[in-house]
N, C-alpha and C. Protein backbone atom coordinates (compact mmCIF):
# COMPACT_ATOMS: atom_id res chain seq x y z
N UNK A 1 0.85 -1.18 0.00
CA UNK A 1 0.00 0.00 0.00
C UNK A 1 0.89 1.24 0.00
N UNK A 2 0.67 2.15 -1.00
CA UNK A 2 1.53 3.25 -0.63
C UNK A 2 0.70 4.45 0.16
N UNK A 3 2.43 5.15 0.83
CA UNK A 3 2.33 5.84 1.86
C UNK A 3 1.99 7.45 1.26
N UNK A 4 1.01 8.23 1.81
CA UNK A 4 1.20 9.71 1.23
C UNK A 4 0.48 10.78 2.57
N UNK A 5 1.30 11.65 2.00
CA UNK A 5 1.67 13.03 3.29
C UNK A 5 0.90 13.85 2.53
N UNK A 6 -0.19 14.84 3.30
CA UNK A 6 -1.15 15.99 2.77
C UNK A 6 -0.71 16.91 3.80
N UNK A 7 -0.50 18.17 3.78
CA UNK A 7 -0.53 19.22 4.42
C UNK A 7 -1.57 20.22 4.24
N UNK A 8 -2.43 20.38 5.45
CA UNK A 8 -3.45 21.32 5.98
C UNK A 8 -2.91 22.25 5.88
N UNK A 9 -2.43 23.33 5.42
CA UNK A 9 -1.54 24.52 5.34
C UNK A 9 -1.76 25.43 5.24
N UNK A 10 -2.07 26.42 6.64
CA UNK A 10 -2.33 27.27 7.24
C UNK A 10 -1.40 28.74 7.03
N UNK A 11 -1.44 29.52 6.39
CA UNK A 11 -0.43 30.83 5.66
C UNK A 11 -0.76 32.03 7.29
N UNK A 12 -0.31 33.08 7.34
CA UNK A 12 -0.07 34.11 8.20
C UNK A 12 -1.08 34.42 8.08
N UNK A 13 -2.44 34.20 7.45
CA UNK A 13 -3.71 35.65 6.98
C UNK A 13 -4.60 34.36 7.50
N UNK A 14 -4.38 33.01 7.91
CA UNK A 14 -5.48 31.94 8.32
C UNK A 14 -6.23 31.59 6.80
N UNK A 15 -5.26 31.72 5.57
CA UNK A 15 -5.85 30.83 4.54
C UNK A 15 -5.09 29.66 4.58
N UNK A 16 -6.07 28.75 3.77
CA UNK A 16 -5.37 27.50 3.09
C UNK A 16 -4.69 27.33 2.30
N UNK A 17 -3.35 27.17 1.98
CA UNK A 17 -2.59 26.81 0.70
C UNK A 17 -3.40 25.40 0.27
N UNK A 18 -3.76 25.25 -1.40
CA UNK A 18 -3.77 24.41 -1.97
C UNK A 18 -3.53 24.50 -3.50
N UNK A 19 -3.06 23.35 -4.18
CA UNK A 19 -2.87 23.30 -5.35
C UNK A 19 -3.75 23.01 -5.97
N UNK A 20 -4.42 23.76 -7.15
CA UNK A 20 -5.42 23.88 -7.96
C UNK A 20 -4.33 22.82 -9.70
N UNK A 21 -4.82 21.72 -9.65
CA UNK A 21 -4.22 20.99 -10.61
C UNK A 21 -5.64 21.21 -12.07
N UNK A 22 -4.88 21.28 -13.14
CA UNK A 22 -5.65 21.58 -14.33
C UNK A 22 -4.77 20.68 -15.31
N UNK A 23 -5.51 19.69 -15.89
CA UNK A 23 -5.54 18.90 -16.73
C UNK A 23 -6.06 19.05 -18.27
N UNK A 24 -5.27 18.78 -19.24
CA UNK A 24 -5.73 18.84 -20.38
C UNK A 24 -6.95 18.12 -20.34
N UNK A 25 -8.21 18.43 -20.83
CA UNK A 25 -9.32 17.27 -20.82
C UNK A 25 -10.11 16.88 -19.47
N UNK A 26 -9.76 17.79 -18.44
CA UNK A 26 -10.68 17.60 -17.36
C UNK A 26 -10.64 18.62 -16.81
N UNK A 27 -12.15 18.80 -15.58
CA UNK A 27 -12.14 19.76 -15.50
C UNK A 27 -11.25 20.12 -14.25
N UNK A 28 -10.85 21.56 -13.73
CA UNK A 28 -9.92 21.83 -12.72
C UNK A 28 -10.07 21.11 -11.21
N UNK A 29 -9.71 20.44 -10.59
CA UNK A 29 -9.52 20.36 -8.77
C UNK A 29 -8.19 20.61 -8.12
N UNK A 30 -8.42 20.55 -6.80
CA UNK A 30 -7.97 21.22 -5.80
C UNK A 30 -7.30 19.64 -4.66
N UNK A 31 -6.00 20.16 -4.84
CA UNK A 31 -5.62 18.88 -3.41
C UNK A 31 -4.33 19.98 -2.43
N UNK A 32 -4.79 19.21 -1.30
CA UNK A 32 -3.48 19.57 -0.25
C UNK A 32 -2.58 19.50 -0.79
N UNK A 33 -0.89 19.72 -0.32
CA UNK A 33 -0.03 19.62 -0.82
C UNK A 33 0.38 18.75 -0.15
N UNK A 34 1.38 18.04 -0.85
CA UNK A 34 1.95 16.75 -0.56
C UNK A 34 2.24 15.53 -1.67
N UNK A 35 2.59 14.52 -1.28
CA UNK A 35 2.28 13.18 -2.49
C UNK A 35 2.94 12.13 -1.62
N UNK A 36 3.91 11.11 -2.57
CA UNK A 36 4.35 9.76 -1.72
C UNK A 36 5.56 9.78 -1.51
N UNK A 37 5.45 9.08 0.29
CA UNK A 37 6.73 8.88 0.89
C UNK A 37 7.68 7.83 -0.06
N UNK A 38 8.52 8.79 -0.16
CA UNK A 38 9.73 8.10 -0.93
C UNK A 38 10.75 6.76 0.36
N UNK A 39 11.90 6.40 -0.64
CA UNK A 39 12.38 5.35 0.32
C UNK A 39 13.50 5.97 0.69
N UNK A 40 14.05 7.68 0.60
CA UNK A 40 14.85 7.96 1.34
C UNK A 40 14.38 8.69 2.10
N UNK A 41 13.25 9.24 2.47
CA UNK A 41 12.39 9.95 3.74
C UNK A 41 12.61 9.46 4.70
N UNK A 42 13.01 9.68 6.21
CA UNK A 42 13.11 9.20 7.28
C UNK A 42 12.30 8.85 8.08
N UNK A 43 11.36 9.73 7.66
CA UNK A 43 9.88 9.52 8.40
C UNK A 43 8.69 10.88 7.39
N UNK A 44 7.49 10.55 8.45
CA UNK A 44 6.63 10.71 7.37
C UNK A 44 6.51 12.45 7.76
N UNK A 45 6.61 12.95 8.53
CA UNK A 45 7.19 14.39 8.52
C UNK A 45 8.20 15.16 7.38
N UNK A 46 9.35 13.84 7.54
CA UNK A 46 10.74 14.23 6.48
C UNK A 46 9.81 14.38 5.34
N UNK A 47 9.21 13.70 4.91
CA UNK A 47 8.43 13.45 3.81
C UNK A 47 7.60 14.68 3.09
N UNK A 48 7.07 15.51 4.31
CA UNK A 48 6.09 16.09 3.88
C UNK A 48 6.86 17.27 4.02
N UNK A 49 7.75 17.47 4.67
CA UNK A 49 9.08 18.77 4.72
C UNK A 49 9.39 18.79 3.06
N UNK A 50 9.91 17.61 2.40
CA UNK A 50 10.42 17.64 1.06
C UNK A 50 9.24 17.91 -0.27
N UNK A 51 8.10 17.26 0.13
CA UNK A 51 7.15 17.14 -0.43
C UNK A 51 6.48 18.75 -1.29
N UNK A 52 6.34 19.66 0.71
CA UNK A 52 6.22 20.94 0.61
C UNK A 52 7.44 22.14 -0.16
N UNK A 53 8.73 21.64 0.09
CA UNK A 53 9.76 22.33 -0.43
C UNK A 53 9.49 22.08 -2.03
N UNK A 54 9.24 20.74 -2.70
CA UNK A 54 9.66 20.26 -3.83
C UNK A 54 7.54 20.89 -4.81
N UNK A 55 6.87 20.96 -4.06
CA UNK A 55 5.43 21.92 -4.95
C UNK A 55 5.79 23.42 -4.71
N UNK A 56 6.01 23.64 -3.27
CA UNK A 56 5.84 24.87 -3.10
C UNK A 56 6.80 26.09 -2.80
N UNK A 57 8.21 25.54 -3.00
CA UNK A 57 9.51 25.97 -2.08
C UNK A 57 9.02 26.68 -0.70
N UNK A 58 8.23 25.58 0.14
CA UNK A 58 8.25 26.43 1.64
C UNK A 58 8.51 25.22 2.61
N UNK A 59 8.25 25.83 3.61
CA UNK A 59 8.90 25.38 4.95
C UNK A 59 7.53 25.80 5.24
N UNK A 60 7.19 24.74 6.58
CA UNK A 60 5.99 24.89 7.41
C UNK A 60 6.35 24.01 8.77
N UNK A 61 5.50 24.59 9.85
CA UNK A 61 5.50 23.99 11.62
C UNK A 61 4.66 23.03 11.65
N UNK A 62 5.16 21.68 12.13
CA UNK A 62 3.88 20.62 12.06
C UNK A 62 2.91 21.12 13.55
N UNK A 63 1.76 21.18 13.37
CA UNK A 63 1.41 21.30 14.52
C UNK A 63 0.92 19.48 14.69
N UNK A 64 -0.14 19.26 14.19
CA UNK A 64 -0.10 17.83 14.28
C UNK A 64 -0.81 16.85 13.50
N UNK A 65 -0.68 15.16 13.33
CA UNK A 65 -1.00 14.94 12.55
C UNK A 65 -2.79 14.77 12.67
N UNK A 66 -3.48 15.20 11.97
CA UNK A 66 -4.83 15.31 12.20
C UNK A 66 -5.84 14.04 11.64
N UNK A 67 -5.22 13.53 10.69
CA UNK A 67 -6.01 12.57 10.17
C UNK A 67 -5.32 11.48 9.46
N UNK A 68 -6.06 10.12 9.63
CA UNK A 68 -5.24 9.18 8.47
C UNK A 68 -6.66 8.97 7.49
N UNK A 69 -6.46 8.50 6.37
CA UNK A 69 -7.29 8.25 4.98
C UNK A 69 -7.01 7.03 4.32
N UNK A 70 -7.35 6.08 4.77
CA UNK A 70 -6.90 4.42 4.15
C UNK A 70 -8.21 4.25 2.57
N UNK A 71 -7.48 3.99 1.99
CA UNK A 71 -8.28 3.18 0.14
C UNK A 71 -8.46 2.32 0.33
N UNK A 72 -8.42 1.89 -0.82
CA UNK A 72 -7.54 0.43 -1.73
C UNK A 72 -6.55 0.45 -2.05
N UNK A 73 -6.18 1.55 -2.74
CA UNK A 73 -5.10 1.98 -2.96
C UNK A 73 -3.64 2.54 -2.26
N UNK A 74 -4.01 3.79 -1.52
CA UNK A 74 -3.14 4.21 -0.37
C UNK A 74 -3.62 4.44 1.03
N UNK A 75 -2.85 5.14 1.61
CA UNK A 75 -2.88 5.74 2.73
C UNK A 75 -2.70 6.82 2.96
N UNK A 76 -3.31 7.58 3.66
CA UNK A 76 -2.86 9.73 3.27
C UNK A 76 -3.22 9.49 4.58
N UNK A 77 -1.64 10.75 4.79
CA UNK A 77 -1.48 10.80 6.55
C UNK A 77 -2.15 12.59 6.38
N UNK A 78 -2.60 13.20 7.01
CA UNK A 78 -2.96 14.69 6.64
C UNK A 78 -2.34 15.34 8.18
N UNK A 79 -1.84 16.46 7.99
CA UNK A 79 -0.85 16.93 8.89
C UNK A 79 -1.72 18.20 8.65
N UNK A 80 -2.08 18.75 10.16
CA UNK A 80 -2.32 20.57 10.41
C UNK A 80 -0.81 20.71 10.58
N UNK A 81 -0.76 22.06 9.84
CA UNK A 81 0.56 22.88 9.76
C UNK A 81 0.55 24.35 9.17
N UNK A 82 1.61 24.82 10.17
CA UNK A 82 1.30 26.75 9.38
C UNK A 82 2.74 27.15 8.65
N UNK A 83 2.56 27.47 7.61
CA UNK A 83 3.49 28.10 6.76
C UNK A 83 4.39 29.08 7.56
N UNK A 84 5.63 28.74 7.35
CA UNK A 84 6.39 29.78 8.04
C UNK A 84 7.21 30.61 6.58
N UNK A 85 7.11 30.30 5.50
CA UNK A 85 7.54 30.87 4.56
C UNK A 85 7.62 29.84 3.13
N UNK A 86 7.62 30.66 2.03
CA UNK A 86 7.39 29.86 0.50
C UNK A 86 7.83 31.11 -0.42
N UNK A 87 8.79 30.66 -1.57
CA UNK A 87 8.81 30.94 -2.20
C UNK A 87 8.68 30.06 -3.60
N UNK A 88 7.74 30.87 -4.59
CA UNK A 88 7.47 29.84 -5.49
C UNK A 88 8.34 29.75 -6.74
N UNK A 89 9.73 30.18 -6.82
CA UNK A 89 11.10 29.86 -7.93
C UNK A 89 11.49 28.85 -7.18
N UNK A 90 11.46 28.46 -5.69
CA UNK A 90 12.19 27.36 -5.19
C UNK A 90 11.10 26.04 -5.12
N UNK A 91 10.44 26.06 -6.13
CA UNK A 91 9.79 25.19 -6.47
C UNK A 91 11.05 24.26 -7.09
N UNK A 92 10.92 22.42 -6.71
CA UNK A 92 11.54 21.69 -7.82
C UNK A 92 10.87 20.39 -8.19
N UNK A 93 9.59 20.15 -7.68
CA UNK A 93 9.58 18.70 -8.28
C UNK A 93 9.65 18.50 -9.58
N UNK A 94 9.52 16.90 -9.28
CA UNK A 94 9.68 16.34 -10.93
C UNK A 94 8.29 16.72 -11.85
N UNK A 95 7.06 16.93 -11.11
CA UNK A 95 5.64 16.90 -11.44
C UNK A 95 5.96 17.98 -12.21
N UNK A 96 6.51 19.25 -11.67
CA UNK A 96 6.17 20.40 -12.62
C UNK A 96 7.00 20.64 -14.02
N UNK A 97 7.70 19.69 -14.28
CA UNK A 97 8.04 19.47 -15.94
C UNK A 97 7.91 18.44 -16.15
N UNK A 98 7.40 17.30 -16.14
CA UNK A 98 6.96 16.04 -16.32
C UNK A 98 5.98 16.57 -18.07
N UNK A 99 6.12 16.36 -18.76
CA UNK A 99 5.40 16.15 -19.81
C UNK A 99 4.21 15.87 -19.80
N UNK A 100 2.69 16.47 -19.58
CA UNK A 100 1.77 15.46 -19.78
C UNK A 100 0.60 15.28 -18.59
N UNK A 101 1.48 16.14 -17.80
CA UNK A 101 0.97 16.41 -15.86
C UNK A 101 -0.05 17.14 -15.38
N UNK A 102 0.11 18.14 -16.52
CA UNK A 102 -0.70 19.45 -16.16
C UNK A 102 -0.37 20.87 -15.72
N UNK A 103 -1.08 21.39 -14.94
CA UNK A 103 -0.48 22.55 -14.15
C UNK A 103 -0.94 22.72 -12.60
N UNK A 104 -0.11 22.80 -12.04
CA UNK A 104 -0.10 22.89 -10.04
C UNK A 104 -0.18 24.17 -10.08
N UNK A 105 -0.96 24.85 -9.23
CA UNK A 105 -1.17 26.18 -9.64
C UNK A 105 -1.39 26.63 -8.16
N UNK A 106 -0.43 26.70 -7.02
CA UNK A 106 -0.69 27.45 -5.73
C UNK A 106 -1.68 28.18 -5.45
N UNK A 107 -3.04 27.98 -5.03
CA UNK A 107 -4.13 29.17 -4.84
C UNK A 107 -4.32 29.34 -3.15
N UNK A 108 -4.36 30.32 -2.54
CA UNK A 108 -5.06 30.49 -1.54
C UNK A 108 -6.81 30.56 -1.23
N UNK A 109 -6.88 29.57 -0.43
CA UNK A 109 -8.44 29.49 -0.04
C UNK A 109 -8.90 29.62 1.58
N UNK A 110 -9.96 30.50 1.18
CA UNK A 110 -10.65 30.88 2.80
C UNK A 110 -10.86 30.09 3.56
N UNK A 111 -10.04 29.69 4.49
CA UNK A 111 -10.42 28.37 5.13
C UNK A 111 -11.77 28.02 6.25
N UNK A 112 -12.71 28.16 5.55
CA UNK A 112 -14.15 28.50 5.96
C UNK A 112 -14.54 27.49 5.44
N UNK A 113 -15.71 27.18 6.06
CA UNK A 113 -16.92 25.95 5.38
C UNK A 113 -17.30 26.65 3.88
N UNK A 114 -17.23 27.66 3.69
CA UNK A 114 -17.78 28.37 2.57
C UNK A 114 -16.83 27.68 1.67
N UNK A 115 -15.37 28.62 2.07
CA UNK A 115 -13.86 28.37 1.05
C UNK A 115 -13.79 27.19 1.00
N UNK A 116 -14.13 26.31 1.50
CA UNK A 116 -13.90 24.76 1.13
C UNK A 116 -14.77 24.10 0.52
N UNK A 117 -16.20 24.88 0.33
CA UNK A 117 -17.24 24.36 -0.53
C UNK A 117 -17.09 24.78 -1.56
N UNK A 118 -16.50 26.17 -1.76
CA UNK A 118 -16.76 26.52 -3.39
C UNK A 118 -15.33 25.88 -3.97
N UNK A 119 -14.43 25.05 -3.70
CA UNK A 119 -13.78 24.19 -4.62
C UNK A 119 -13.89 22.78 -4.98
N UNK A 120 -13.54 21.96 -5.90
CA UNK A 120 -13.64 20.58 -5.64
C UNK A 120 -12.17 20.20 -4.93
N UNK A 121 -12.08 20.09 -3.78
CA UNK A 121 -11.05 19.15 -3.29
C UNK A 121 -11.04 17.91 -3.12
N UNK A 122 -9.98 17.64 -3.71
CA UNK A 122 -10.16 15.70 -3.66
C UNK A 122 -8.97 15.51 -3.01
N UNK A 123 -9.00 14.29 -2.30
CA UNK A 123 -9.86 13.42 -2.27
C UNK A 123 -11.19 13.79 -1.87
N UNK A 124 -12.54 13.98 -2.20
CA UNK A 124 -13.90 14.34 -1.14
C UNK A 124 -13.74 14.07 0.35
N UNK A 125 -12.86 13.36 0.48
CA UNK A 125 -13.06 12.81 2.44
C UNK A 125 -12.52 13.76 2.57
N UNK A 126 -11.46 14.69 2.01
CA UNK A 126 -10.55 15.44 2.76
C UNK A 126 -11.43 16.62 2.74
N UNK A 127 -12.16 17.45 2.05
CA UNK A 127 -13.06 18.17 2.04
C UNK A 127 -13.77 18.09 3.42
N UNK A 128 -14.88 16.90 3.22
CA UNK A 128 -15.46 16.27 4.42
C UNK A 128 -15.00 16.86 5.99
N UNK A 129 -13.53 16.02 6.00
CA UNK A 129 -13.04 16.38 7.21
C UNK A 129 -12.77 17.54 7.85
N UNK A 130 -11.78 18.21 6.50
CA UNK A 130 -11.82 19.74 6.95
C UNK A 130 -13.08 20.74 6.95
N UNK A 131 -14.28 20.45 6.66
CA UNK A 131 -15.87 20.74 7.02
C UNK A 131 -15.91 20.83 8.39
N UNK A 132 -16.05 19.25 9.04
CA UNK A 132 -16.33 18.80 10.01
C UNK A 132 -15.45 19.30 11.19
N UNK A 133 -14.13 19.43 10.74
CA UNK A 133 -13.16 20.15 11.91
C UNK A 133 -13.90 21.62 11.88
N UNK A 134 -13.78 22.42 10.91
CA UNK A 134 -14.19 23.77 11.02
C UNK A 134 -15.47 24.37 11.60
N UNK A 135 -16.40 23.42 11.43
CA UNK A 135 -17.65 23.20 12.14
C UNK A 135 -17.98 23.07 13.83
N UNK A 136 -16.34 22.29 14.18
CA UNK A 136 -16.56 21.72 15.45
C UNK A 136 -15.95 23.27 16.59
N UNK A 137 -16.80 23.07 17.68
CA UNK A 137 -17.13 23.76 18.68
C UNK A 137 -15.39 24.69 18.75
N UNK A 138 -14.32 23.80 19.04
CA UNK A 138 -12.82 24.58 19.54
C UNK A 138 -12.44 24.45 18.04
N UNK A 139 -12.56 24.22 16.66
CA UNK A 139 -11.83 24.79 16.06
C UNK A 139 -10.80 23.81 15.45
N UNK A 140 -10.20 24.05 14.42
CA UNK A 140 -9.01 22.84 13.83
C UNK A 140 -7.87 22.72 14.31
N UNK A 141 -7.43 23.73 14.71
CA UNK A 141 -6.45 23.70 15.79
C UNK A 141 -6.62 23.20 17.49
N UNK A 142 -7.41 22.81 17.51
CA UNK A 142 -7.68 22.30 19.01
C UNK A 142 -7.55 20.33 18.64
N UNK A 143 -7.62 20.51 17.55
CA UNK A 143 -7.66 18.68 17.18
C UNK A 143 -6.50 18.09 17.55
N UNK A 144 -6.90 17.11 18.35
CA UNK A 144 -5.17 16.21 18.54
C UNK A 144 -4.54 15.87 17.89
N UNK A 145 -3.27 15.40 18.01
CA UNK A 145 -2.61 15.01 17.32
C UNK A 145 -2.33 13.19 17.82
N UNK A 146 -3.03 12.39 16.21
CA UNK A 146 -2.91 11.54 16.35
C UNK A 146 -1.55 10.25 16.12
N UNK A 147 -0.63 11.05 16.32
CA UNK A 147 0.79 10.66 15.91
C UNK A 147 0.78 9.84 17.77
N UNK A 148 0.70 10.28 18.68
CA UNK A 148 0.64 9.92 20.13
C UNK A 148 -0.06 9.12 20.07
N UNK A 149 -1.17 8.44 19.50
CA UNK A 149 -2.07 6.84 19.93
C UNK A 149 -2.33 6.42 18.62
N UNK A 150 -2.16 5.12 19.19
CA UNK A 150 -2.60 4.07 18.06
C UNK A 150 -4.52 4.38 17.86
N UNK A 151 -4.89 2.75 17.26
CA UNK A 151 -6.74 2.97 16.81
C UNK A 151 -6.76 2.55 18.32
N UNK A 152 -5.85 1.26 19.38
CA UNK A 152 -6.50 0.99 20.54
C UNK A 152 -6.43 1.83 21.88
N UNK A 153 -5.87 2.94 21.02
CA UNK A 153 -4.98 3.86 22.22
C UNK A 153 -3.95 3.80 22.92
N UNK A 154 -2.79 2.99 22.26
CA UNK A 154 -2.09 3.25 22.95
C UNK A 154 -0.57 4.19 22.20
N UNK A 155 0.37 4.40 22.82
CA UNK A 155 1.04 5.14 22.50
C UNK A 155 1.38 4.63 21.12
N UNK A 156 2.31 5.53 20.12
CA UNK A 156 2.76 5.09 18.41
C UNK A 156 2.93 5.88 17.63
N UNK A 157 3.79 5.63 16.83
CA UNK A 157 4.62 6.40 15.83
C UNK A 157 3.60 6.42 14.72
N UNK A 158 3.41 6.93 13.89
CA UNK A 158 2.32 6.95 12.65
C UNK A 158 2.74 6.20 11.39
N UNK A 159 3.75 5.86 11.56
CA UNK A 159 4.62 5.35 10.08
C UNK A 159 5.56 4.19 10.86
């Protein structure tokens, strides 16, 4: 099953960084930033440190990991985190000259039940969730961090 890192990514003004991907032949959506843990990542943090440097040239503070997302396919670890800085020439992944990919297109979104309705973000669960956090009484930042317990509760590493 492969492993993948999403960052909740929280900018200085309390928007969302996300990448607005546009495809020849379909229509535009919206994903966190992130993709798959490689096999020289140390862990799934390292991961999403390189992940974020290599879409967005930034650096961000994990606050914590907020959610896991199991398929068929993968696994998406989703991390709350606030931008401590980005610049977008220090962009390098392979995605953004890959032939054939599309275009990653950095947009800021209101991170409101509103701002998250008027895009399509996919995966839909991730939408979902970040609804449901924003909805809830203390807020997305009050959510634990589930890197500290397993599903039976007890203590555990996430990766």
């Amino acid at each position: 099953m492969r492993e993948r890192v999403r960052a909740i990514l929280v900018d200085h003004e309390g928007h969302l960084l996300t990448i607005k991907r546009i495809k020849p032949g379909q229509r535009p959506y919206w994903v966190l930033p992130g993709g798959g843990v490689e096999d020289t990542d140390t862990s799934l943090e390292d991961a999403l440190a390189r992940e974020l440097r290599e879409e967005l040239g930034a650096e961000a503070a994990i606050h914590a990991l907020v959610h896991i997302l199991t398929t068929a396919h993968d696994r998406q670890y989703f991390f709350l985190t606030r931008l401590l800085h980005h610049n977008l020439a220090d962009r390098s992944g392979p995605e953004l000259t890959e032939p054939g990919r599309g275009q990653y297109v950095p947009e800021r979104i209101p991170l409101t039940e509103a701002g998250i309705g008027a895009i399509t973000l996919q995966p839909p669960q991730s939408a979902a969730f970040l609804t449901r956090a924003l909805t809830a009484a203390d807020g997305l930042f009050a959510l634990s961090d589930i890197r500290l317990r397993d599903p039976a509760g007890q203590p555990s590493q996430a990766r």
